[in-house]
Each structure stands twice: as structure tokens, then as C-alpha cells.
C-alpha atoms as a PDB file:
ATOM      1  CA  UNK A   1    -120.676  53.168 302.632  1.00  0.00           C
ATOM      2  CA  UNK A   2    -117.832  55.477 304.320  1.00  0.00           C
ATOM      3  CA  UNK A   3    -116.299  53.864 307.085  1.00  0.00           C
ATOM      4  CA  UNK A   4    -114.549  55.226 310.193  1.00  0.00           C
ATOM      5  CA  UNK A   5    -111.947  54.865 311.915  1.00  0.00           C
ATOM      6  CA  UNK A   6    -111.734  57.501 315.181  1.00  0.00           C
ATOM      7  CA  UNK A   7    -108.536  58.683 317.253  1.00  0.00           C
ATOM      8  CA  UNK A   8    -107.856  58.288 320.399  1.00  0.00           C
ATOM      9  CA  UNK A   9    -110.248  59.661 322.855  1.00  0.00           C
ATOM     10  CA  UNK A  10    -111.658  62.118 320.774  1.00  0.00           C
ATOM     11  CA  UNK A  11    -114.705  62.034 319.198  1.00  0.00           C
ATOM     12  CA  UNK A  12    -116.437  65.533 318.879  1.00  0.00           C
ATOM     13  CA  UNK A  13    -119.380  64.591 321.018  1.00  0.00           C
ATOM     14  CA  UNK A  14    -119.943  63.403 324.773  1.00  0.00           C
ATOM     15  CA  UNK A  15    -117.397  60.741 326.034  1.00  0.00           C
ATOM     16  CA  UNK A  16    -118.310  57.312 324.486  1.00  0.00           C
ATOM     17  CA  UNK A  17    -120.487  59.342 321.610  1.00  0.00           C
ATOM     18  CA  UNK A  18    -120.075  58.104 317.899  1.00  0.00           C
ATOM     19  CA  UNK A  19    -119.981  60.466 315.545  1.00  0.00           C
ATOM     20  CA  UNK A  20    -122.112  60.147 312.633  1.00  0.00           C
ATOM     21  CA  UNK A  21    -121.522  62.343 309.928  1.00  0.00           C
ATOM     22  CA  UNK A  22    -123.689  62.306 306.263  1.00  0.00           C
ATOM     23  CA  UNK A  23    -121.342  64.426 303.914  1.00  0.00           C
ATOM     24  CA  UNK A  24    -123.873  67.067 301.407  1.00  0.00           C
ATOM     25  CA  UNK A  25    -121.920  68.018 297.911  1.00  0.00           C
ATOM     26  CA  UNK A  26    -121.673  71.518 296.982  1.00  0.00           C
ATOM     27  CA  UNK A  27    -125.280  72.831 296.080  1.00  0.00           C
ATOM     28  CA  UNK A  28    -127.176  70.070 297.612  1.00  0.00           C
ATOM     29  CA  UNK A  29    -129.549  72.266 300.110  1.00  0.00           C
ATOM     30  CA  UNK A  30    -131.302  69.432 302.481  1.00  0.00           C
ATOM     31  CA  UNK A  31    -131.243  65.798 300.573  1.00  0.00           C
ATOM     32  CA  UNK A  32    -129.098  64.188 303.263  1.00  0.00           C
ATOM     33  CA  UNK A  33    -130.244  66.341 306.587  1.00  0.00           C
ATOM     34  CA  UNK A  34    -134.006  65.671 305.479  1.00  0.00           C
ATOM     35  CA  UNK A  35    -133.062  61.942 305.188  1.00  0.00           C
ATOM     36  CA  UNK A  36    -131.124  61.154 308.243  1.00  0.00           C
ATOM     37  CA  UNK A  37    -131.678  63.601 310.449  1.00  0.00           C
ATOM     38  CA  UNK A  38    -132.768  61.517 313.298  1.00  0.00           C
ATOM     39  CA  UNK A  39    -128.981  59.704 313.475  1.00  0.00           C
ATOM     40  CA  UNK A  40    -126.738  62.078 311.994  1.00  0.00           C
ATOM     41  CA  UNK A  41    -124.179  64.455 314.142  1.00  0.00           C
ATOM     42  CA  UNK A  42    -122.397  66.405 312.238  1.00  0.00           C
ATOM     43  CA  UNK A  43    -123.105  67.853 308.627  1.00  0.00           C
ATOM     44  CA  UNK A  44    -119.799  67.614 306.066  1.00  0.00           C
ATOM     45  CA  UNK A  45    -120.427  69.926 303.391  1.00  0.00           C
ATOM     46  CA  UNK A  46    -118.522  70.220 300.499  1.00  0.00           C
ATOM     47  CA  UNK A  47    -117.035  74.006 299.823  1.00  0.00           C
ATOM     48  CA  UNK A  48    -113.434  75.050 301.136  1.00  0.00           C
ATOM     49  CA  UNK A  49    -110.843  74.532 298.095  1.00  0.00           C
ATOM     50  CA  UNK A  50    -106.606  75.141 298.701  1.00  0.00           C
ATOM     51  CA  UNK A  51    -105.869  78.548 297.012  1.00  0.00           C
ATOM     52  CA  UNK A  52    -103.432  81.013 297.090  1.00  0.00           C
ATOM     53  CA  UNK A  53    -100.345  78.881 296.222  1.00  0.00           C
ATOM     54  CA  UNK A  54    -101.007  76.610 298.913  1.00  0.00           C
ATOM     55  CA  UNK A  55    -100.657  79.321 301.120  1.00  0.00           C
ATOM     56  CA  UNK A  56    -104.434  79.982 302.301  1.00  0.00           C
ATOM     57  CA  UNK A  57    -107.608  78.474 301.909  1.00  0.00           C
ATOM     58  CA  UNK A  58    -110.640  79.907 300.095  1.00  0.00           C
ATOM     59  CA  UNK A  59    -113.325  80.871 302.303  1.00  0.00           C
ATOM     60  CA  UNK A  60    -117.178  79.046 302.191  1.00  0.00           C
ATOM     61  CA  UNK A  61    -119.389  80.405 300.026  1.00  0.00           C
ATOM     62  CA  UNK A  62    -122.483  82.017 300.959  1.00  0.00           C
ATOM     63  CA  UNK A  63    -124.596  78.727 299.467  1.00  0.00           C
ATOM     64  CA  UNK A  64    -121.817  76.755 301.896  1.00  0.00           C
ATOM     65  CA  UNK A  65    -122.639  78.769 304.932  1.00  0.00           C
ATOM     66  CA  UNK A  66    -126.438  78.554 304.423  1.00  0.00           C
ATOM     67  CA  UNK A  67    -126.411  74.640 304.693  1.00  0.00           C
ATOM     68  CA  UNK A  68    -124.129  75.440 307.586  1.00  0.00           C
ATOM     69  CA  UNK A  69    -126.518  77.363 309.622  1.00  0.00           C
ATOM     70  CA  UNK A  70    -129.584  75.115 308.676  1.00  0.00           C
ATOM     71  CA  UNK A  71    -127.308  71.823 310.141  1.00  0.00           C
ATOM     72  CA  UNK A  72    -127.030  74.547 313.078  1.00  0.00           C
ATOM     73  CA  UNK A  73    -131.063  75.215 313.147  1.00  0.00           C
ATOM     74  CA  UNK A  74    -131.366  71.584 312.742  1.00  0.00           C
ATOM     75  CA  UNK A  75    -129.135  71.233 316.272  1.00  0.00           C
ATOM     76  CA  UNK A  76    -126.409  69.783 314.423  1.00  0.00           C
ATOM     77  CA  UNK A  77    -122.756  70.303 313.972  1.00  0.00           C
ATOM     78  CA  UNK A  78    -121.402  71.646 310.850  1.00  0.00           C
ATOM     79  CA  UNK A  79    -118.193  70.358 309.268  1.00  0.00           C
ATOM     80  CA  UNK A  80    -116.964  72.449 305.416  1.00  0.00           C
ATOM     81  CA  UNK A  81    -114.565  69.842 303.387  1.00  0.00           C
ATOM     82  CA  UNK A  82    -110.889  71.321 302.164  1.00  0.00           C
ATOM     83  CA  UNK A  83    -110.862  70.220 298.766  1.00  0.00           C
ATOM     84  CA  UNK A  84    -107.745  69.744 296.495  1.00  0.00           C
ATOM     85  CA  UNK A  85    -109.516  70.135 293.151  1.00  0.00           C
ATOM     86  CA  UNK A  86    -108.926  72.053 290.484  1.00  0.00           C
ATOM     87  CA  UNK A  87    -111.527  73.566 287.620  1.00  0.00           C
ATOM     88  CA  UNK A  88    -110.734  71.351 284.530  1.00  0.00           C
ATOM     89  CA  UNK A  89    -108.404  69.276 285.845  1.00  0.00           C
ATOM     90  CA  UNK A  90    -110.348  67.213 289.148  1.00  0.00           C
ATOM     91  CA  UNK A  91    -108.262  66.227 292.375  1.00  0.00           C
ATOM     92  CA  UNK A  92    -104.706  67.416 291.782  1.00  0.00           C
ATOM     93  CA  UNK A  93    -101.593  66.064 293.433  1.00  0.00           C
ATOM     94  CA  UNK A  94     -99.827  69.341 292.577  1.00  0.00           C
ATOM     95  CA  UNK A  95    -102.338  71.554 294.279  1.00  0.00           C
ATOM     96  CA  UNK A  96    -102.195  69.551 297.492  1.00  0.00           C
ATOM     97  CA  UNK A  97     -98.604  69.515 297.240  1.00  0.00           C
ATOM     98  CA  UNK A  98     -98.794  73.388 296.949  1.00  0.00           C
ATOM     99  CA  UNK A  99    -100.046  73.426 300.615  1.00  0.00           C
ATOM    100  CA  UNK A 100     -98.411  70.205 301.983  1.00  0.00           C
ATOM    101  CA  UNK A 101     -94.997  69.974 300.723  1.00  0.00           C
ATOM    102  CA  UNK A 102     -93.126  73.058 302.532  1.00  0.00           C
ATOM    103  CA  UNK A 103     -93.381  74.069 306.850  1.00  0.00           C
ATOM    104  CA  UNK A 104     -93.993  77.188 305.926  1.00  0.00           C
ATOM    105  CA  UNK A 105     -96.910  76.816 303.299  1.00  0.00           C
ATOM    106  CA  UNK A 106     -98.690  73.857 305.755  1.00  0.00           C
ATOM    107  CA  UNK A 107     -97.993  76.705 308.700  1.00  0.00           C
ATOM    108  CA  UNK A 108     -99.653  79.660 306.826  1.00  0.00           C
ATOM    109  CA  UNK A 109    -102.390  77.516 305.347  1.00  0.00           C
ATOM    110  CA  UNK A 110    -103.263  76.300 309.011  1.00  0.00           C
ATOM    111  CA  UNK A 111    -103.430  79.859 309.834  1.00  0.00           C
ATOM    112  CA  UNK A 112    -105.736  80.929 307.380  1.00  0.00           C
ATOM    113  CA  UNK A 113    -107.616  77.457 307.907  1.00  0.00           C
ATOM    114  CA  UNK A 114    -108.603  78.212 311.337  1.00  0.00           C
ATOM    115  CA  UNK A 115    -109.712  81.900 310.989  1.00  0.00           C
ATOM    116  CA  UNK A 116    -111.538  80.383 308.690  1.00  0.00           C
ATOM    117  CA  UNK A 117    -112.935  78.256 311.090  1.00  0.00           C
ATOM    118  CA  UNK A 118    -113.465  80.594 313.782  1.00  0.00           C
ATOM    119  CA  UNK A 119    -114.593  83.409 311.870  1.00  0.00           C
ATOM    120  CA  UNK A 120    -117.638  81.264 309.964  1.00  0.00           C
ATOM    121  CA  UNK A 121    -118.498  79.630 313.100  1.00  0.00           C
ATOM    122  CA  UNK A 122    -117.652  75.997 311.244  1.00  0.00           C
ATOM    123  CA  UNK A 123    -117.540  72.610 314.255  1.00  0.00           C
ATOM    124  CA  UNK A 124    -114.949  71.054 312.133  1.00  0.00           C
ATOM    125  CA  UNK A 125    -113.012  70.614 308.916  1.00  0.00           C
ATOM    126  CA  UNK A 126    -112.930  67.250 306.746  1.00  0.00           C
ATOM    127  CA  UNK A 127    -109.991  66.909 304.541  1.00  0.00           C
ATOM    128  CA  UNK A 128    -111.259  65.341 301.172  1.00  0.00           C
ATOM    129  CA  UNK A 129    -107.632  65.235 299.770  1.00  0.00           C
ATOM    130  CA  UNK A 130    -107.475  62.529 296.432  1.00  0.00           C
ATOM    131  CA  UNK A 131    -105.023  61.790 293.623  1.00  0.00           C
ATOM    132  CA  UNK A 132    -102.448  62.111 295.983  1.00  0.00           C
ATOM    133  CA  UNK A 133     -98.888  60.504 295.801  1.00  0.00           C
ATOM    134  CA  UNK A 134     -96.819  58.260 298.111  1.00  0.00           C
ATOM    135  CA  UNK A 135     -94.728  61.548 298.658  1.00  0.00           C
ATOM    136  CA  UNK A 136     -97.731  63.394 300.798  1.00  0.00           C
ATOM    137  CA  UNK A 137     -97.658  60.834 303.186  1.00  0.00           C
ATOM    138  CA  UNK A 138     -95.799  62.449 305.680  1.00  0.00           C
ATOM    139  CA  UNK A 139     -96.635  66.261 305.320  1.00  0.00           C
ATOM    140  CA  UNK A 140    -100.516  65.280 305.402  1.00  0.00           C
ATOM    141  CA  UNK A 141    -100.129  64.139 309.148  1.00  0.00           C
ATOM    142  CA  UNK A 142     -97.882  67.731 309.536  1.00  0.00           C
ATOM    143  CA  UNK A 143    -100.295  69.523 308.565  1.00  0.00           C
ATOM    144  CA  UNK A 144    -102.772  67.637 310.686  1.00  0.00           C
ATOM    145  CA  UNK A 145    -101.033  68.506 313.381  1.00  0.00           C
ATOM    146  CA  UNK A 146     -99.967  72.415 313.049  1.00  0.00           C
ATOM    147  CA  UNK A 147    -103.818  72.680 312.238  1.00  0.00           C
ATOM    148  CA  UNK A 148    -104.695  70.683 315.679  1.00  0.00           C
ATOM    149  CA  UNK A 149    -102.893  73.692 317.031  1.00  0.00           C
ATOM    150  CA  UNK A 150    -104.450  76.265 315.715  1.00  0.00           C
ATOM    151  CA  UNK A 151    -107.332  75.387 316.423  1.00  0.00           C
ATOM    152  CA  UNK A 152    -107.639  73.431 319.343  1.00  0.00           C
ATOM    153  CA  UNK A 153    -108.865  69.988 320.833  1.00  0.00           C
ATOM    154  CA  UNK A 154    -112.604  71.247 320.338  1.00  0.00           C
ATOM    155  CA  UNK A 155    -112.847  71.678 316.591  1.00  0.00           C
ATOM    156  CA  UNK A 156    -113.515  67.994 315.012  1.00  0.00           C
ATOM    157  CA  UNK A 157    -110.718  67.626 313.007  1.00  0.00           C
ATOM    158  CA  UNK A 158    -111.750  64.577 309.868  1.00  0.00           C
ATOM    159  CA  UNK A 159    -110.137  63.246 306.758  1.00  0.00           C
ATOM    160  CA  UNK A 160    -111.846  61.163 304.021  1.00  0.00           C
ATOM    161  CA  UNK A 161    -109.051  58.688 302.458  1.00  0.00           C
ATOM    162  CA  UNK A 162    -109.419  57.074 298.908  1.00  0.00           C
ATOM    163  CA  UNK A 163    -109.694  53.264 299.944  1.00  0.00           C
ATOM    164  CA  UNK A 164    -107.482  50.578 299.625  1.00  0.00           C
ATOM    165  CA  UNK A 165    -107.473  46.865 299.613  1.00  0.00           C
ATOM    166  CA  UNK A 166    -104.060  46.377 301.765  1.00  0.00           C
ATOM    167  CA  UNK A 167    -102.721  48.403 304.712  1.00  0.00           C
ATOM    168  CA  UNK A 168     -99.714  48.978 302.943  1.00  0.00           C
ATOM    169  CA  UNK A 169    -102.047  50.976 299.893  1.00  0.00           C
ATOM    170  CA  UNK A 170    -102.990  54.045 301.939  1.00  0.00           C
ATOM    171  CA  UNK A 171     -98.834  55.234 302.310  1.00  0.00           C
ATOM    172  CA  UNK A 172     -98.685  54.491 298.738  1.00  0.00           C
ATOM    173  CA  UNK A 173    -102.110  57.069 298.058  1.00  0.00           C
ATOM    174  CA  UNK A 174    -100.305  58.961 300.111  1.00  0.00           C
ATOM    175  CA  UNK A 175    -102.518  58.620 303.799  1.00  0.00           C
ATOM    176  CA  UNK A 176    -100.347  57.929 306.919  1.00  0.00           C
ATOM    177  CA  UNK A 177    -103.542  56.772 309.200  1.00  0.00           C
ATOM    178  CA  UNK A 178    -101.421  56.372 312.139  1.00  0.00           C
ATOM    179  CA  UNK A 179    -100.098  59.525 311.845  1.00  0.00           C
ATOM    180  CA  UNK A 180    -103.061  61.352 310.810  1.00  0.00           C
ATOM    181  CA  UNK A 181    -105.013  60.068 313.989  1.00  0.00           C
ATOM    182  CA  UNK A 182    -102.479  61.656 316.465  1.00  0.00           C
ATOM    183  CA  UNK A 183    -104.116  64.868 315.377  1.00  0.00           C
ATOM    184  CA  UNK A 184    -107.932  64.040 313.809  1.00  0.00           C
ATOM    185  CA  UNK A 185    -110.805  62.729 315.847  1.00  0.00           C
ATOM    186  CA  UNK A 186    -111.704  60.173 312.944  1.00  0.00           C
ATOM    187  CA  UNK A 187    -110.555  59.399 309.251  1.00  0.00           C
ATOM    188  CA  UNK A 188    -113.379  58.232 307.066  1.00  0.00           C
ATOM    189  CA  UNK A 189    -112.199  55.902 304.668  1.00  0.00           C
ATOM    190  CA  UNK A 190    -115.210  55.610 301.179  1.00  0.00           C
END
């Protein structure tokens, strides 16, 4: 069961709220809404993947943005995953490093992250980043935070970490929790 871990003041709902989110995969229609709909909050849905040389993001998918306005019809919020996988290969390191490892790929990706955002209509974003190196620890928090940004304190900003057994494990998968939470209402750790 994911946990959660939440930043600072910032939840995505009324002051005090919890934010209970059930994450759908990519082509599942209703399984989880139908299910939980009495306690969930917000909707993750698989469907946003790192393209363009790490420069830009791809947008959701018309099968993406259907579960997206039946969360809505359903009176709850809608947040798309950014993936770093890659057709054949799974999660890649090399992919997220594509976006992560330069200011000026982590600045344009942002950009095209939130029009993203605001142009679909999306509550939030859930970074499902995996396979990731020691190395990303750092830029994953900067990109956190030029994305905070763009797209302001009222877009629910999440991040779902690979776990680990020892504090110390998450730098070396590369997750700076600390530093991610400065920017992201919650991490959810599964």
C-alpha cells in the first residue's frame, strides 16, 4: 500500500484535508474510481511520458483525458503521471536524465509541463520517475521547484518514490525527500 508523506502546509484540499489519491494505469477506464469513490480525492492516471530530448513532455492522450473528465464528473480532482519509460526498454535512467540533468532542459520541460497542465485542465502532476541513479538526486528537487513556479501553489504537485528500507536508500535511488517537499504537496512512497 503507497504511503505518504505531505509538505509543509500544502495539501491540495481544505486546510487540515488529507489527500487521498488511488492511481488508474494507462487504459484502465473506472476499476479504481468505481471502487473507492466514496474516500478518494484525487485521480492519478497514468499517461504523460518525457519526450523531446528531455526538452518537453508528451501531451495526454485522448483515452488519458477521458478518465480525466469522468474523475471531474465524478467531483474529483484529476492528477496525469510524468513517466520516464521507454518502449522496449521500461524506466530509463537516461531518459530522466535527458530532462533532469541540464537548467536549461529541467527549465523548458517545466514550461511545456505546465501548458500542459493548464491547457488540459489537469489538478496536478505525479512524478512516477524509477531506475533512477544516486546522480538525479539533486536535479529531481530542481526541477520540482522551477515546475512549482510555473505553475503555481494551486496545482498539487506529487512524486511516487521506489521504496527503501533505510533513509539513506532514497539519495542512493536517486530521491532527495527533503528537497523534493520544499516544492510538492506530498511524495508517495509504494
Amino acid at each position: 500500500m503507497p504511503q505518504r508523506v505531505g509538505g509543509a502546509g500544502r495539501n491540495g484540499g481544505a486546510a487540515g484535508a488529507p489527500v487521498v489519491t488511488a492511481v488508474e494505469p494507462r487504459g484502465d477506464e473506472s476499476a479504481v474510481r468505481k471502487a473507492s469513490r466514496g474516500a478518494v480525492s484525487m485521480v492519478a492516471i497514468s499517461g504523460m511520458d518525457i519526450g523531446g530530448g528531455g526538452t518537453s513532455v508528451t501531451p495526454p492522450t485522448a483515452a488519458v483525458m477521458r478518465q480525466v473528465r469522468r474523475a471531474h464528473q465524478l467531483g474529483k480532482k484529476a492528477e496525469v503521471l510524468l513517466l520516464n519509460y521507454q518502449a522496449g526498454v521500461g524506466f530509463s535512467d537516461e531518459v530522466a536524465k535527458s530532462m533532469l540533468s541540464t537548467k536549461a532542459n529541467r527549465d523548458s520541460a517545466a514550461a511545456s509541463l505546465a501548458a500542459v497542465v493548464s491547457s488540459y485542465g489537469l489538478d496536478g502532476v505525479m512524478f512516477d520517475l524509477e531506475a533512477l541513479s544516486a546522480s538525479d538526486a539533486d536535479d529531481l528537487p530542481a526541477f520540482a521547484a522551477t515546475l512549482r513556479a510555473d505553475v503555481g501553489p494551486g496545482i498539487h504537485l506529487d512524486a511516487a518514490l521506489q521504496a527503501s528500507t533505510r533513509p539513506a536508500g532514497y539519495k542512493r535511488l536517486g530521491y532527495d525527500i527533503a528537497g523534493l517537499l520544499k516544492s510538492l504537496h506530498t511524495v508517495t512512497v509504494v
